[in-house]
C-alpha atoms as a PDB file:
ATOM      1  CA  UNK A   1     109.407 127.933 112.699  1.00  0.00           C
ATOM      2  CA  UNK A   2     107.018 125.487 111.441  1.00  0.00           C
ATOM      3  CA  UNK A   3     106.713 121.694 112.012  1.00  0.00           C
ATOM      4  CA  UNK A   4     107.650 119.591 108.711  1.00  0.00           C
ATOM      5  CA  UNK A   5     104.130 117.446 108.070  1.00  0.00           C
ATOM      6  CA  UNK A   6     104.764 114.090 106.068  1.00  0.00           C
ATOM      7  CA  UNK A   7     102.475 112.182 104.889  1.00  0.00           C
ATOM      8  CA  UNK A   8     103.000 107.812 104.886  1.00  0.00           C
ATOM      9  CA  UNK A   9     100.030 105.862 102.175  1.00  0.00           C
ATOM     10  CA  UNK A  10      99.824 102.620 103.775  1.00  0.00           C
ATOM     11  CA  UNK A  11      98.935  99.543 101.275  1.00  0.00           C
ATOM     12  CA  UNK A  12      95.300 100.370 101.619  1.00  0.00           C
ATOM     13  CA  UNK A  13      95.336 103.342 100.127  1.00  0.00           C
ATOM     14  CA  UNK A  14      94.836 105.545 103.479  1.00  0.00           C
ATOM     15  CA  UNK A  15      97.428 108.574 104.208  1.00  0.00           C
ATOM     16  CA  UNK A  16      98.204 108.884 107.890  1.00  0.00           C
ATOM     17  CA  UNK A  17     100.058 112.467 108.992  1.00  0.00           C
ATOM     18  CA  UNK A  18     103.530 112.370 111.169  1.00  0.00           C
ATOM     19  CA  UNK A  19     105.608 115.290 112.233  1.00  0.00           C
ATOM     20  CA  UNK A  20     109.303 114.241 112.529  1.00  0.00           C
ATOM     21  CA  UNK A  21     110.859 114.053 116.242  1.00  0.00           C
ATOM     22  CA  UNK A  22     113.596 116.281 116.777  1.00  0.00           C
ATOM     23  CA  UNK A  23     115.889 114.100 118.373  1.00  0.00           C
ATOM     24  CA  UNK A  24     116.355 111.496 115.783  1.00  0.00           C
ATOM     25  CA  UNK A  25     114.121 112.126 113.171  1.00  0.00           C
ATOM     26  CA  UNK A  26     111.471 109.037 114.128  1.00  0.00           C
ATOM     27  CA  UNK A  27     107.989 109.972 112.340  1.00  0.00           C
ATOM     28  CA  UNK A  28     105.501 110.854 115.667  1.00  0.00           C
ATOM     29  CA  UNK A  29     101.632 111.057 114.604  1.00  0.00           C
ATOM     30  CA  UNK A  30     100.805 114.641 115.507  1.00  0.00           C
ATOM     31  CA  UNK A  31      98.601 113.457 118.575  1.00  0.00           C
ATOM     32  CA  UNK A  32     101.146 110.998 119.833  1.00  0.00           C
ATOM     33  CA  UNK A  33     103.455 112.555 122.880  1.00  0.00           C
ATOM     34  CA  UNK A  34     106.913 111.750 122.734  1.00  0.00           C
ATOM     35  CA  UNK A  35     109.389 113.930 125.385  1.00  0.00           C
ATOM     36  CA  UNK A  36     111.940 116.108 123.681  1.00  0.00           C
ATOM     37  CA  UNK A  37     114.580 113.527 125.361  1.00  0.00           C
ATOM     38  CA  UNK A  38     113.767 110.773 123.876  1.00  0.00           C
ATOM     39  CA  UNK A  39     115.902 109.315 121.063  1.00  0.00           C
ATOM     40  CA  UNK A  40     113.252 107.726 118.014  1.00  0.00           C
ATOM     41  CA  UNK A  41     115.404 106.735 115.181  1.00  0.00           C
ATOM     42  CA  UNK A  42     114.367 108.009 111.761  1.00  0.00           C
ATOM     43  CA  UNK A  43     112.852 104.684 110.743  1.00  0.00           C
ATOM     44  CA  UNK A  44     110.615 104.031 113.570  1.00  0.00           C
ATOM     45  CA  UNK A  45     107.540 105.326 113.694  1.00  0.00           C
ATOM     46  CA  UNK A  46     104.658 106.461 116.927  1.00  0.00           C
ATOM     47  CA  UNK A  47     101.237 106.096 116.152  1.00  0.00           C
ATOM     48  CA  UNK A  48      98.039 107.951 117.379  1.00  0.00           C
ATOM     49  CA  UNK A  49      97.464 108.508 120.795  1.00  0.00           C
ATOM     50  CA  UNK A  50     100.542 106.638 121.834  1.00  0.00           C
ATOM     51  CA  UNK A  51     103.269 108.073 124.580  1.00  0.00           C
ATOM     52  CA  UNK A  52     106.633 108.303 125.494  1.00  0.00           C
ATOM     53  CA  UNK A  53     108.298 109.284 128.128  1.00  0.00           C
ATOM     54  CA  UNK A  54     111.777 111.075 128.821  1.00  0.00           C
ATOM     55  CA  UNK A  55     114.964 109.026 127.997  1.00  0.00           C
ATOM     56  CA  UNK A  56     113.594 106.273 126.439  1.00  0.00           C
ATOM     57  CA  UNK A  57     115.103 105.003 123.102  1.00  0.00           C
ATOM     58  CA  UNK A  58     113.127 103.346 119.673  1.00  0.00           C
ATOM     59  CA  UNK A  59     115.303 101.934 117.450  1.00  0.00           C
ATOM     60  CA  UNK A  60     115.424 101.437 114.033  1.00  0.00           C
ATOM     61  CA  UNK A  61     112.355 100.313 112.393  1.00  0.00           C
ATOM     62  CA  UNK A  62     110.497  99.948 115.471  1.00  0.00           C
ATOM     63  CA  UNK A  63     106.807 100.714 115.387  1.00  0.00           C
ATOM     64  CA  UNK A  64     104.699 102.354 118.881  1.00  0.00           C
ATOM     65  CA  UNK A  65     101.145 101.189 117.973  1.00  0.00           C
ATOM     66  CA  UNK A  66      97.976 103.009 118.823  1.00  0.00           C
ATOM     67  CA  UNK A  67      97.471 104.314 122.679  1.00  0.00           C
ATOM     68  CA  UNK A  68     100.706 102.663 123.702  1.00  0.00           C
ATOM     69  CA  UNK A  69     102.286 104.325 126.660  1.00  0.00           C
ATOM     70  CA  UNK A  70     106.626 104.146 126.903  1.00  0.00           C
ATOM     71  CA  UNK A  71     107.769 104.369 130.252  1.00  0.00           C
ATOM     72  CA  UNK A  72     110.992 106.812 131.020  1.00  0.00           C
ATOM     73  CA  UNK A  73     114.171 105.316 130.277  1.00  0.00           C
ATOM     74  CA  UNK A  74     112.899 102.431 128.618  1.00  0.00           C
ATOM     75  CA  UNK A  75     115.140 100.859 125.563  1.00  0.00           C
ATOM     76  CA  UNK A  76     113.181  99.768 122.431  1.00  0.00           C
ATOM     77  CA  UNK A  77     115.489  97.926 119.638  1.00  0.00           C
ATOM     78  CA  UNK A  78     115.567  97.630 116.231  1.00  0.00           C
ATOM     79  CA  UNK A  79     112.143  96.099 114.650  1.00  0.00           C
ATOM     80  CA  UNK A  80     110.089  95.431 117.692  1.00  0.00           C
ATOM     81  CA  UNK A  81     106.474  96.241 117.308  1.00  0.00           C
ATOM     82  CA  UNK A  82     104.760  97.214 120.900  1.00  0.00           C
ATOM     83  CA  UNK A  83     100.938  96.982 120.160  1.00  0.00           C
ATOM     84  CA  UNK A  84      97.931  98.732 120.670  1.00  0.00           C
ATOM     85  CA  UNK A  85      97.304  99.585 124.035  1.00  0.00           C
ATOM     86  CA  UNK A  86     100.526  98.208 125.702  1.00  0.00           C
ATOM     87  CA  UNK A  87     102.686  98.991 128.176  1.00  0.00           C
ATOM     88  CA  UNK A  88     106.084  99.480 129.340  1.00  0.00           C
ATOM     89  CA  UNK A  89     106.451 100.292 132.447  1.00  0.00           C
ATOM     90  CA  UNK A  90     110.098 102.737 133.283  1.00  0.00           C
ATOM     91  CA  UNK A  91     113.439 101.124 132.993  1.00  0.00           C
ATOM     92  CA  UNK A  92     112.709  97.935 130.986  1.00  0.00           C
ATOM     93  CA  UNK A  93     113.734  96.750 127.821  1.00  0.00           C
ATOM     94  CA  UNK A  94     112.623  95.073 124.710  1.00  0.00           C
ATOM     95  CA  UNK A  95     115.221  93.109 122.763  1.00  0.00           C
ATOM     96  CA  UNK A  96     115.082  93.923 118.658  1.00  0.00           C
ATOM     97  CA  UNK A  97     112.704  91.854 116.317  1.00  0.00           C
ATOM     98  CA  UNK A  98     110.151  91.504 119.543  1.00  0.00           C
ATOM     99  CA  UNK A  99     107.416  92.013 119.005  1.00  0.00           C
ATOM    100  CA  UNK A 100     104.452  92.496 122.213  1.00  0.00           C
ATOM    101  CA  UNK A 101     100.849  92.114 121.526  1.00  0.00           C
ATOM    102  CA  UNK A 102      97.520  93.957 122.106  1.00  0.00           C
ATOM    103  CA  UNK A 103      96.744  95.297 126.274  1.00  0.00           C
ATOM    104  CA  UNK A 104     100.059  93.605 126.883  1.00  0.00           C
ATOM    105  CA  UNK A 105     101.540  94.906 130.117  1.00  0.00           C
ATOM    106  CA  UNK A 106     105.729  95.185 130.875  1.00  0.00           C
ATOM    107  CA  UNK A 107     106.596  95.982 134.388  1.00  0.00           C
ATOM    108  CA  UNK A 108     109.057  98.357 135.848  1.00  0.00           C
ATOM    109  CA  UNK A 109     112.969  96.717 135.348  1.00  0.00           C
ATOM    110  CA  UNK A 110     111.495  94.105 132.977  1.00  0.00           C
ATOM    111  CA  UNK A 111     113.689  92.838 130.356  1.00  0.00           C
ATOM    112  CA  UNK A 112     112.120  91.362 127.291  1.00  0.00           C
ATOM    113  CA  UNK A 113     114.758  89.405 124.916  1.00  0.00           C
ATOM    114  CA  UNK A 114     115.388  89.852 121.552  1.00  0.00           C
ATOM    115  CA  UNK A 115     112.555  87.785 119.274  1.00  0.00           C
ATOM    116  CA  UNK A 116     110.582  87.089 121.952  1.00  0.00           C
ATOM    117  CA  UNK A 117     106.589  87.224 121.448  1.00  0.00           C
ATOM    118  CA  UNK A 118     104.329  88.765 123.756  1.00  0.00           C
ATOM    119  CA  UNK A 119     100.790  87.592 122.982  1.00  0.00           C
ATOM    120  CA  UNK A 120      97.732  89.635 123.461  1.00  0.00           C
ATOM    121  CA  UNK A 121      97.101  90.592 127.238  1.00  0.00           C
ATOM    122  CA  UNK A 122     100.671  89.195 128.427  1.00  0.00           C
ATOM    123  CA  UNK A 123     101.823  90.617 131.762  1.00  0.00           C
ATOM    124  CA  UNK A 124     105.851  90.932 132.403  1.00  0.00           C
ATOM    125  CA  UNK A 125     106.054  92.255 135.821  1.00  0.00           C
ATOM    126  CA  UNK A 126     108.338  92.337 138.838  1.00  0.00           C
ATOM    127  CA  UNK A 127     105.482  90.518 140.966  1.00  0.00           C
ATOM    128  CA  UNK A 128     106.439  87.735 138.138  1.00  0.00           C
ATOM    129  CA  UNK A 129     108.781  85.085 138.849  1.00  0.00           C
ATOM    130  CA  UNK A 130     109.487  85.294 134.832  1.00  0.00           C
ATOM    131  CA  UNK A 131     110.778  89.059 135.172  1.00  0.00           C
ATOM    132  CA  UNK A 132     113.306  87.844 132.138  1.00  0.00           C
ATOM    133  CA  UNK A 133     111.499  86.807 128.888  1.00  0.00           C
ATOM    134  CA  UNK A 134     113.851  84.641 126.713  1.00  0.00           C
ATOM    135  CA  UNK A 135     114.112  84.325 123.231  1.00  0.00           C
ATOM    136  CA  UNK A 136     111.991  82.914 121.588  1.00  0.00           C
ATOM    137  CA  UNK A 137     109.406  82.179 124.419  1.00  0.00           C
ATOM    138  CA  UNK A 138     106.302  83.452 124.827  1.00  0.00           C
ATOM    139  CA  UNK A 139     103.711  84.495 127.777  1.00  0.00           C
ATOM    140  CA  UNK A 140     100.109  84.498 128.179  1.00  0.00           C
ATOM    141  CA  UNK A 141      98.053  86.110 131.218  1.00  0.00           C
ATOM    142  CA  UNK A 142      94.950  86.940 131.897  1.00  0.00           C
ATOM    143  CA  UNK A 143      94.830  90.922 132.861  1.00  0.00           C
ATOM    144  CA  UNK A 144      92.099  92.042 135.299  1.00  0.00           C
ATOM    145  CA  UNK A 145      94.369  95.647 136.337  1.00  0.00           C
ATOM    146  CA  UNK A 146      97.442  97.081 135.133  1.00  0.00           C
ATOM    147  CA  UNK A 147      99.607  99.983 136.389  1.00  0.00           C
ATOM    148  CA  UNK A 148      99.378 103.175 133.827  1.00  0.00           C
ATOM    149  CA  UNK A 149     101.671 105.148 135.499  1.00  0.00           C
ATOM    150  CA  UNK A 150     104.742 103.681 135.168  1.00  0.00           C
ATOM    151  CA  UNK A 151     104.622 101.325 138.183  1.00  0.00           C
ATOM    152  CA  UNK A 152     104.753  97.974 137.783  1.00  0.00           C
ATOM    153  CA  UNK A 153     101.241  96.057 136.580  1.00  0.00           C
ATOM    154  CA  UNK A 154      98.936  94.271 138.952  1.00  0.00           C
ATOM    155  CA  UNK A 155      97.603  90.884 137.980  1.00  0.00           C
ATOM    156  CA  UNK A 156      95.351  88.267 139.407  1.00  0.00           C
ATOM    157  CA  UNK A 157      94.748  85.114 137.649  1.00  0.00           C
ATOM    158  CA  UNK A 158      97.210  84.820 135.695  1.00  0.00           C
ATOM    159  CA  UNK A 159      98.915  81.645 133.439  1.00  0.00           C
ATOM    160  CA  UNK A 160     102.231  81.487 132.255  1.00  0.00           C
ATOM    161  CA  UNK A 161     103.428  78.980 129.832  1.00  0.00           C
ATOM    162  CA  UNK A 162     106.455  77.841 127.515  1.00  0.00           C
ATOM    163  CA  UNK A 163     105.471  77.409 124.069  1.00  0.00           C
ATOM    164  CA  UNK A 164     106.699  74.199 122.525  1.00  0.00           C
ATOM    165  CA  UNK A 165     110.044  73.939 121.112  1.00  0.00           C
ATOM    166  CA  UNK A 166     110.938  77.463 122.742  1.00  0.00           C
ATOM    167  CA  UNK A 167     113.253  78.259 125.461  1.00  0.00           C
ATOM    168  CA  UNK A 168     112.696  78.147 129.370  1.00  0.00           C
ATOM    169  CA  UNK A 169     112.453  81.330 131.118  1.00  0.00           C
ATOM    170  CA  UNK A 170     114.837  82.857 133.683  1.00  0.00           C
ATOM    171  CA  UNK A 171     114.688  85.543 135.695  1.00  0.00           C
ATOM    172  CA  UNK A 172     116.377  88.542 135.578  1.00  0.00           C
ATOM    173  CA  UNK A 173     119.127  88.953 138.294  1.00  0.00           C
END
């Protein structure tokens, strides 16, 4: 039996490759790793180099950037883009229409809420007192280490801020 090949032309011009995932029929570049267990909704879509672990679920629309690693068991909704380089760490979960930046790191248990931004080099850890991102705040940190196998990320100097006009955090209980 032979893998079905599609081919996506972005607005560019340029064709990228994707084999469909069998559980869910998400497109997965063909050097992306995605376990068999893992749910990727037909929409959604796992870039180069990117990979997921076992019982996670990407829902509809979502987009795994570039060398992004997916935890086990971690829940992705509907239209979140997780960027280049991120991750997120086992067992936490990004609300739909997030979307997380470039090198940004999501600890173990973290939850991320629904429109909530995550700018470039974030860190959402359990070590954080803001374990619980709200919608729609944001996060910066500075990132000297971070955790690639599915603990949670290690930090040291690192800022955390509410944007203007955007909700306080809480943490998770």
């Amino acid at each position: 039996m032979s893998r079905m090949v599609e081919e996506v032309e972005d607005g560019r011009g340029q064709v990228t490759k994707y084999r469909r995932h069998s559980n869910g029929r998400g497109l997965v570049s063909p050097s992306a790793r995605v376990d068999a267990s893992t749910f990727v909704d037909a929409t959604a879509y796992v870039e180069s180099d990117a990979q997921v672990g076992e019982n996670a679920w990407i829902g509809a629309g979502s987009w795994i950037d570039s060398g992004a690693i997916v935890g086990n068991r971690v829940f992705i909704g509907s239209n979140v883009h997780i960027g280049r380089d991120a991750i997120v760490s086992h067992g936490a979960r990004v609300g739909s229409h997030a979307r997380v930046g470039v090198n940004v790191r999501i600890g173990a248990g973290a939850i991320v809420e629904r429109d909530a931004v995550l700018r470039d080099n974030s860190v959402v850890d359990q070590l954080s007192q803001h374990r619980r991102v709200g919608s729609p705040a944001t996060t910066t940190a500075t990132t000297t280490a971070a955790a690639a196998d599915g603990g949670a990320a290690t930090r040291s100097g690192s800022r955390s801020r509410t944007e203007p006009g955007a909700s306080r955090y809480t943490t998770a209980a």
